[in-house]
Protein backbone atom coordinates (compact mmCIF):
# COMPACT_ATOMS: atom_id res chain seq x y z
CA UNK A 1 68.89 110.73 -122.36
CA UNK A 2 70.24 107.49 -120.75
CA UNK A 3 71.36 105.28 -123.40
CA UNK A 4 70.72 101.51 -122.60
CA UNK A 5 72.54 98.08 -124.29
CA UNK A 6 69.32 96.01 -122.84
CA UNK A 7 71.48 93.05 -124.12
CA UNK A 8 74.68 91.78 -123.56
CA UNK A 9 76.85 88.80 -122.65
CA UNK A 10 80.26 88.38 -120.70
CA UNK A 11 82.18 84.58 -120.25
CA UNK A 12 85.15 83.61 -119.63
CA UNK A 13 85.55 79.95 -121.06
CA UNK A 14 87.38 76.85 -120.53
CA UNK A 15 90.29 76.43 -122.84
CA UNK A 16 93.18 74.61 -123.54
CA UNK A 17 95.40 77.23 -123.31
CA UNK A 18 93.60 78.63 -120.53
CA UNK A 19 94.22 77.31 -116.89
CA UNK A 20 90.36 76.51 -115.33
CA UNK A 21 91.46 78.60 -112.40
CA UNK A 22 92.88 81.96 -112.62
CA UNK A 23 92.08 85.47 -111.68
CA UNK A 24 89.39 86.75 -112.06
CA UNK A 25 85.30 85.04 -112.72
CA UNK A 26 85.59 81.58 -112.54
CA UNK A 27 86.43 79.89 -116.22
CA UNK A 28 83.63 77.86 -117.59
CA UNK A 29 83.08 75.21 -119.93
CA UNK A 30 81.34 76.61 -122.98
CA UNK A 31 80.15 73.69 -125.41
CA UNK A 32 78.42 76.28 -127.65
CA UNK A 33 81.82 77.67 -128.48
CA UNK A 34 83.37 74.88 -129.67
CA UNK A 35 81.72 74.63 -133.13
CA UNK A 36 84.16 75.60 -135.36
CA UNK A 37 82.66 79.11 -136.91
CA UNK A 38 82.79 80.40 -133.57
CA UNK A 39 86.74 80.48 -133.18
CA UNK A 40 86.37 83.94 -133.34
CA UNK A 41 84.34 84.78 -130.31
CA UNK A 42 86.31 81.92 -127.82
CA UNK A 43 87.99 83.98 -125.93
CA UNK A 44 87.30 86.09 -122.65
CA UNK A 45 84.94 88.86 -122.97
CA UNK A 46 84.80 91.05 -119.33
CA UNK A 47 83.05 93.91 -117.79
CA UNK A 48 86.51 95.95 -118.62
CA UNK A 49 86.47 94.84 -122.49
CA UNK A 50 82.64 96.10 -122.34
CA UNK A 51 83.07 99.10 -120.72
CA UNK A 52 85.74 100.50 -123.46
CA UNK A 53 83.11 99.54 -126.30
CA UNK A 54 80.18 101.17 -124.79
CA UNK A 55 82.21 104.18 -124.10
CA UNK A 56 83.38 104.24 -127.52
CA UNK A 57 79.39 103.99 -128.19
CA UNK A 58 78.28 106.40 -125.99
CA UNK A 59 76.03 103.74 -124.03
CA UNK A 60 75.19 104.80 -120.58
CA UNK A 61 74.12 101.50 -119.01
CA UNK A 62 73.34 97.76 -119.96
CA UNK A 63 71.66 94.53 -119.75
CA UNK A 64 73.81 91.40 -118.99
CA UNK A 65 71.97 88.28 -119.91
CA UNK A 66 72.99 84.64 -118.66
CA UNK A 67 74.60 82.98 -121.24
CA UNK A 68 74.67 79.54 -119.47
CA UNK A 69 71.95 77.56 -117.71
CA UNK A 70 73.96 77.55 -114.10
CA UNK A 71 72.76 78.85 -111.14
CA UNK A 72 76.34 79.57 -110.55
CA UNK A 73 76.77 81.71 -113.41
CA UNK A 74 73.82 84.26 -112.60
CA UNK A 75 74.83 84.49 -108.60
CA UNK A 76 78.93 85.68 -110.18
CA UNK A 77 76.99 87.70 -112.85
CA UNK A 78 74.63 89.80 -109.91
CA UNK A 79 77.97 90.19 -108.11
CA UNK A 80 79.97 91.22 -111.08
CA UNK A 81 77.26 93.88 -111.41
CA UNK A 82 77.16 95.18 -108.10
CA UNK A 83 80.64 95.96 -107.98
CA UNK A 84 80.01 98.29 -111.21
CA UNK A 85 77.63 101.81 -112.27
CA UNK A 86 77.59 99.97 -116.11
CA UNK A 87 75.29 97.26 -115.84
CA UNK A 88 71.84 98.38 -114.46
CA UNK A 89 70.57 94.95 -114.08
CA UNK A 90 70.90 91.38 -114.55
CA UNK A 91 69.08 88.70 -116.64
CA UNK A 92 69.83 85.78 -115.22
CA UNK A 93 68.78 81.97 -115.50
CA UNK A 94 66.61 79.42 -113.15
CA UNK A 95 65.01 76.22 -113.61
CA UNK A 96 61.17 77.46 -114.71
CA UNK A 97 60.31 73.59 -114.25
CA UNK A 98 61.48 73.35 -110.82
CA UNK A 99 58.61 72.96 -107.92
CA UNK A 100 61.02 75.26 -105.90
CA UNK A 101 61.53 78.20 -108.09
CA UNK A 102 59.93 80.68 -106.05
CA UNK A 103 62.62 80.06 -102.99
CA UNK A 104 65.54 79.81 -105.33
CA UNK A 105 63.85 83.05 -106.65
CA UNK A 106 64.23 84.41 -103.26
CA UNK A 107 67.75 83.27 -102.76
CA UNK A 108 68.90 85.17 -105.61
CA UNK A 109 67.70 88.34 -104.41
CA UNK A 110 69.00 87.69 -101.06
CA UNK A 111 72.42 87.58 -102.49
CA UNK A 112 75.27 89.76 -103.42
CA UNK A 113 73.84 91.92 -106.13
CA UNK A 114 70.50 90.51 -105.86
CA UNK A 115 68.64 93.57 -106.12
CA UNK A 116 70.06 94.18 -109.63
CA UNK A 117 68.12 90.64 -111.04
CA UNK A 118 65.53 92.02 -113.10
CA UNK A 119 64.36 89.22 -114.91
CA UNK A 120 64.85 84.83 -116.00
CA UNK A 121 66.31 83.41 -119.21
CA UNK A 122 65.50 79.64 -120.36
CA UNK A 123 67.32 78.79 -123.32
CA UNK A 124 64.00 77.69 -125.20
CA UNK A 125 65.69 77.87 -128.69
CA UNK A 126 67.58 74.55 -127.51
CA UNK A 127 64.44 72.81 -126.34
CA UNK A 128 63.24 70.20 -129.72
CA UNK A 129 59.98 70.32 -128.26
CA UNK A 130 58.33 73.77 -130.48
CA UNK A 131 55.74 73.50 -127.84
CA UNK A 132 57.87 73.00 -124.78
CA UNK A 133 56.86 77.12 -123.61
CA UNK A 134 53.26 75.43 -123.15
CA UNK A 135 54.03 72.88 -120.39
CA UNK A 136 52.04 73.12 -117.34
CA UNK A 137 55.33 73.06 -115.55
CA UNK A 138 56.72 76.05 -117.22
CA UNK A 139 53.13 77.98 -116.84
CA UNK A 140 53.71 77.33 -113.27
CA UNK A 141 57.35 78.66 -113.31
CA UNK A 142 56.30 81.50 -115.44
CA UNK A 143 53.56 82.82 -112.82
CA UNK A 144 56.10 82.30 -110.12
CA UNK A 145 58.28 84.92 -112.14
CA UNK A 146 55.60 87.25 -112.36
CA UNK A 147 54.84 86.96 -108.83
CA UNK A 148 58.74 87.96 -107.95
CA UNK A 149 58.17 91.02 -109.76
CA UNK A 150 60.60 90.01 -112.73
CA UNK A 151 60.81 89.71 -115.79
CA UNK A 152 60.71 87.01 -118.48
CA UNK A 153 62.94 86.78 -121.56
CA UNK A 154 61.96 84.64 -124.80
CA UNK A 155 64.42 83.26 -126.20
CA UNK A 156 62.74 81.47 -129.47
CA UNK A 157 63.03 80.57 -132.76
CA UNK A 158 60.12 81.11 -135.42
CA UNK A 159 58.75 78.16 -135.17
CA UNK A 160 57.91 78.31 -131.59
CA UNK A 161 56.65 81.31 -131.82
CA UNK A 162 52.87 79.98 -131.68
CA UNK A 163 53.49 78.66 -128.02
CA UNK A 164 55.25 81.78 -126.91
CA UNK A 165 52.14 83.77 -128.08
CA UNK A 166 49.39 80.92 -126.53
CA UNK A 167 51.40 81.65 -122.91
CA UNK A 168 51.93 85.13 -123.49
CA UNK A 169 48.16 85.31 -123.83
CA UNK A 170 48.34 82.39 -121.10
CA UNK A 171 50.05 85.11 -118.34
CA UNK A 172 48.95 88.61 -118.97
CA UNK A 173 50.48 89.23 -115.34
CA UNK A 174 53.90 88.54 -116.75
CA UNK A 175 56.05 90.94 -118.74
CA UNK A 176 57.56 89.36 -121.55
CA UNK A 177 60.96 90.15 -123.81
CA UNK A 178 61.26 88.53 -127.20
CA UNK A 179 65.30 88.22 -127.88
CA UNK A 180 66.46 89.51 -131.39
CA UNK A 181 63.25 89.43 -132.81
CA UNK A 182 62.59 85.24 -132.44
CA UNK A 183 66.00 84.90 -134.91
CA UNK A 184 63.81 85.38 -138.36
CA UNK A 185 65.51 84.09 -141.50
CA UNK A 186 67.43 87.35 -142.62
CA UNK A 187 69.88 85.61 -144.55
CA UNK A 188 67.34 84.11 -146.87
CA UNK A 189 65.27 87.39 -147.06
CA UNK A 190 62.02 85.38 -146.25
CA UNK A 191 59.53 87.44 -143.70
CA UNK A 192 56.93 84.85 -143.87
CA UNK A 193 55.35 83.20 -141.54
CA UNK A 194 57.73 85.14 -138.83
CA UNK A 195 56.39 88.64 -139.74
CA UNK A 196 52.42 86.97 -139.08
CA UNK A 197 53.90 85.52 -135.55
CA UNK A 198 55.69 88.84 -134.54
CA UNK A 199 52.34 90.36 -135.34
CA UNK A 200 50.44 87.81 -132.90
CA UNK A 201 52.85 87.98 -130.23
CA UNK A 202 52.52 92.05 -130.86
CA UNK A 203 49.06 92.15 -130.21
CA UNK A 204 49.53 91.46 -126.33
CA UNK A 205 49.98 94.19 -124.52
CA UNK A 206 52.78 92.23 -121.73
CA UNK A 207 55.29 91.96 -124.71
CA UNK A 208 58.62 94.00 -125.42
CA UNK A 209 61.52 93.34 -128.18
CA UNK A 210 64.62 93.77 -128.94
CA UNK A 211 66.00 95.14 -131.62
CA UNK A 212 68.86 93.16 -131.64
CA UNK A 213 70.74 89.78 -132.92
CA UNK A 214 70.33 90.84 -136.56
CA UNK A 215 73.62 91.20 -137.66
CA UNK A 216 74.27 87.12 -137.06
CA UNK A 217 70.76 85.92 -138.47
CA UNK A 218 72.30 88.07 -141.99
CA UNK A 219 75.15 86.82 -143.46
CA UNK A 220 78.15 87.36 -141.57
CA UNK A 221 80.30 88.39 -143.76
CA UNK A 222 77.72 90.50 -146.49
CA UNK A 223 75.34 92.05 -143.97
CA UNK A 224 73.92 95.29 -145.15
CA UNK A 225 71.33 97.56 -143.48
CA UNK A 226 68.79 97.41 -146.10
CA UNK A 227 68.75 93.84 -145.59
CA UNK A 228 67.85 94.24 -141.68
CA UNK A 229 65.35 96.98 -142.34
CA UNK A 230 62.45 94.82 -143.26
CA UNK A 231 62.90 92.96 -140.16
CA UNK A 232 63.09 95.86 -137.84
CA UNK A 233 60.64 97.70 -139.38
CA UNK A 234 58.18 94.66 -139.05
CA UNK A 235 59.00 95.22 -134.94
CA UNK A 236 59.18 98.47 -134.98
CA UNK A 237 55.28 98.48 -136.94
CA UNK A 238 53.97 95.93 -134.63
CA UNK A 239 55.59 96.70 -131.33
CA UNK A 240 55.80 100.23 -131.71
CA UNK A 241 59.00 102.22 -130.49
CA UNK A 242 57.52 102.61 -127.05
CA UNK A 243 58.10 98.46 -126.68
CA UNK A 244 61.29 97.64 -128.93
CA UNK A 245 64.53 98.25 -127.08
CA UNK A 246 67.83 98.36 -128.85
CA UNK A 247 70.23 95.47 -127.90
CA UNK A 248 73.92 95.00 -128.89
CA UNK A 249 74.24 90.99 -128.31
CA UNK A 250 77.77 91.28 -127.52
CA UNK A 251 80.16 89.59 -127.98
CA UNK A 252 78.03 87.67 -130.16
CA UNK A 253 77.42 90.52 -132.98
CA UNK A 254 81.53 90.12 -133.32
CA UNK A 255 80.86 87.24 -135.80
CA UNK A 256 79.50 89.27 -138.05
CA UNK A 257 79.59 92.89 -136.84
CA UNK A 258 82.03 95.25 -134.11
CA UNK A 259 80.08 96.72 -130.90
CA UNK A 260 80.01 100.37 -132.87
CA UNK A 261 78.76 98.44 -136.04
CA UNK A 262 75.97 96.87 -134.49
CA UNK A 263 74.94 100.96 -132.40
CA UNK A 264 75.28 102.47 -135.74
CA UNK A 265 73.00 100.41 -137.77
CA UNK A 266 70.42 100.35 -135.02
CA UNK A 267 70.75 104.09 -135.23
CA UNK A 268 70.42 103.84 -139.41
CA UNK A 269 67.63 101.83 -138.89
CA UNK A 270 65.37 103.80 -136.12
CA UNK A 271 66.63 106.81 -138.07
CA UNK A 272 62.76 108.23 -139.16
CA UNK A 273 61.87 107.88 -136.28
CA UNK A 274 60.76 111.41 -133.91
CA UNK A 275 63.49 112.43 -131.20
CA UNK A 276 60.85 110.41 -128.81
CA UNK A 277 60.48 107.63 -130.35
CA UNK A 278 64.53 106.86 -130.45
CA UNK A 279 64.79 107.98 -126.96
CA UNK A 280 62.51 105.09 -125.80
CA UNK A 281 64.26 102.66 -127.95
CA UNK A 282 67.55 103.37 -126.73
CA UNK A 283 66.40 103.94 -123.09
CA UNK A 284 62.86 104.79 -122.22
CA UNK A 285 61.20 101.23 -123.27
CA UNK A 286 64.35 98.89 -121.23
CA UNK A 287 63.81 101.01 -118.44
CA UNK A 288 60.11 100.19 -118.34
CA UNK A 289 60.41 96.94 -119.50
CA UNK A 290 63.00 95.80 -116.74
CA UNK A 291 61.41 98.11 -113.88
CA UNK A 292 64.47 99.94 -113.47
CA UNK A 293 64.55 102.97 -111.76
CA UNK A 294 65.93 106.55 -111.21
CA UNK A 295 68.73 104.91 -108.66
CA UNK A 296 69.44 102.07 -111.53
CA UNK A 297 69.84 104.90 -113.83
C-alpha cells in the first residue's frame, strides 16, 4: 500500500534574521506568522526537512498545498515538486474571481511541473463574507476548475459551511476537498451545528475530507485522542473511509503535535476500521480524489 500525506505545507519566510535572498526558494513575507503564538512554526520548513519526517512515518508520497495566495508561490511549488519522487502533486492557488482563470489555468500546466497541479486553494476561511463561496463570480471560477480537470479544496470554517454545501450541490461536475474537517470547535468539545453541516456537505456525492488539522483546533498543549475521536468519527460516519483521506498539516500540527504524533493518532483513530478501509484513507481515497495515477504513484 502507498501511503499518502494528502496535506502538507513548505515556506520559507521573511525574517529579520533572515536575508530576503538566499539559496534556495525565494523567502517570502508571511503575515500569518507573525502573531505571536506562532513563534514556534517561523522558521523554514523544506522538501529536505519533510522528507526525513515522512520517512520516519513511513509515508510514501504527499500533497503540498499553497500556503499563500501568489501565483508565484504555486509556479516555485510545481517546480519544487518536479524535481522530487515525494510529492505526487500540487495544490496550488488562483484567483477563482478572475474573468481569466481558465488561461492562467492553462499557464500553470504549461509550466515547469505543471502536470503535477492537481487541484486550486482560495483561502475562504479569511473571506468575512460566510457567503462569499456563493458569488456568481466564484461559481464561474469553480466550473472553470472543473473544466481543467482539477480539483477544488475548501478551506472553511463552520459557519460557512451552508454556502460550501449550496455550491457543492451548485457544481456536481466539480470534485470537492473539505480541509481538516471545516476547523470544528474541538477545544470546546461542542459538535453542534458542525456535525449537522458535515452531514449536509456528506450527502453529495463530489465531496472528500480530510482527516486532518485536528491536533490545532484541540488544545495545543492538552490534546488527547479521545478528544479528536468524536470529530473523526462524525467524518468518518458521514463520508465513509472510501472519501476521508488522512492529512498531516505540516508544519502546522508542530504547534500542538510532531509529524509522527499527528500519523499515530490518525492511525489510533481509524484503528476499527477493516485492512480496506485504512488503506483508502491513507492512500486509496487521495489517489482518487486528486486523479493521481499509477506513474504519480
Amino acid at each position: 500500500m502507498i501511503r499518502i500525506d494528502a496535506h502538507h505545507h513548505l515556506w520559507r519566510p521573511v525574517a529579520a534574521s533572515h536575508p530576503a535572498a538566499g539559496p534556495g526558494p525565494r523567502r517570502r513575507p508571511h503575515r500569518w506568522l507573525d502573531a505571536p503564538e506562532m513563534a514556534p512554526v517561523r522558521r523554514d520548513f523544506t522538501l529536505e526537512d519533510l522528507a526525513r519526517e515522512t520517512a520516519a512515518a513511513a509515508i510514501d508520497r504527499t500533497i503540498l498545498v499553497q500556503v499563500l495566495p501568489e501565483m508565484d508561490e504555486t509556479t516555485e511549488f510545481l517546480a519544487l515538486a518536479a524535481g522530487t519522487d515525494l510529492v505526487a502533486g500540487v495544490v496550488g492557488w488562483a484567483d477563482l474571481t478572475s474573468n481569466r482563470l481558465s488561461d492562467t489555468l492553462a499557464a500553470l500546466r504549461a509550466a515547469y511541473g505543471g502536470e503535477l497541479l492537481v487541484g486550486v486553494r482560495h483561502l475562504v476561511q479569511s473571506e468575512p463574507d460566510p457567503d462569499w463561496l456563493n458569488r456568481p463570480d466564484v461559481h464561474r471560477g469553480l466550473h472553470a476548475v472543473a473544466t481543467a480537470g482539477l480539483t477544488y479544496d475548501l478551506l472553511t470554517l463552520p459557519r460557512q459551511l451552508p454556502a460550501a454545501i449550496a455550491t457543492v450541490r451548485a457544481l456536481p461536475e466539480l470534485t470537492f476537498v473539505l480541509d481538516h474537517l471545516s476547523k470544528p470547535p474541538i477545544r470546546w468539545g461542542e459538535l453542534q451545528p458542525w456535525a449537522s453541516l458535515i452531514r449536509q456537505l456528506a450527502a453529495q456525492p463530489n465531496v472528500f475530507c480530510k482527516l486532518s488539522g485536528m491536533v490545532t483546533e484541540a488544545e495545543w498543549n492538552n490534546w488527547s485522542a479521545s478528544a479528536l475521536r468524536p470529530y473523526a468519527d462524525v467524518a468518518l460516519d458521514a463520508f465513509g473511509p472510501e472519501r476521508v483521506m488522512f492529512g498531516s498539516d505540516w508544519p502546522v500540527c508542530l504547534l500542538a503535535a510532531s509529524y509522527e504524533d499527528v500519523v499515530a493518532v490518525a492511525e489510533e483513530l481509524t484503528g476499527s476500521l477493516t485492512e480496506t478501509e485504512r488503506s483508502e484513507v491513507f492512500g486509496g481515497t487521495a489517489a482518487r480524489a486528486y486523479r493521481l495515477g499509477k506513474e504519480d504513484l
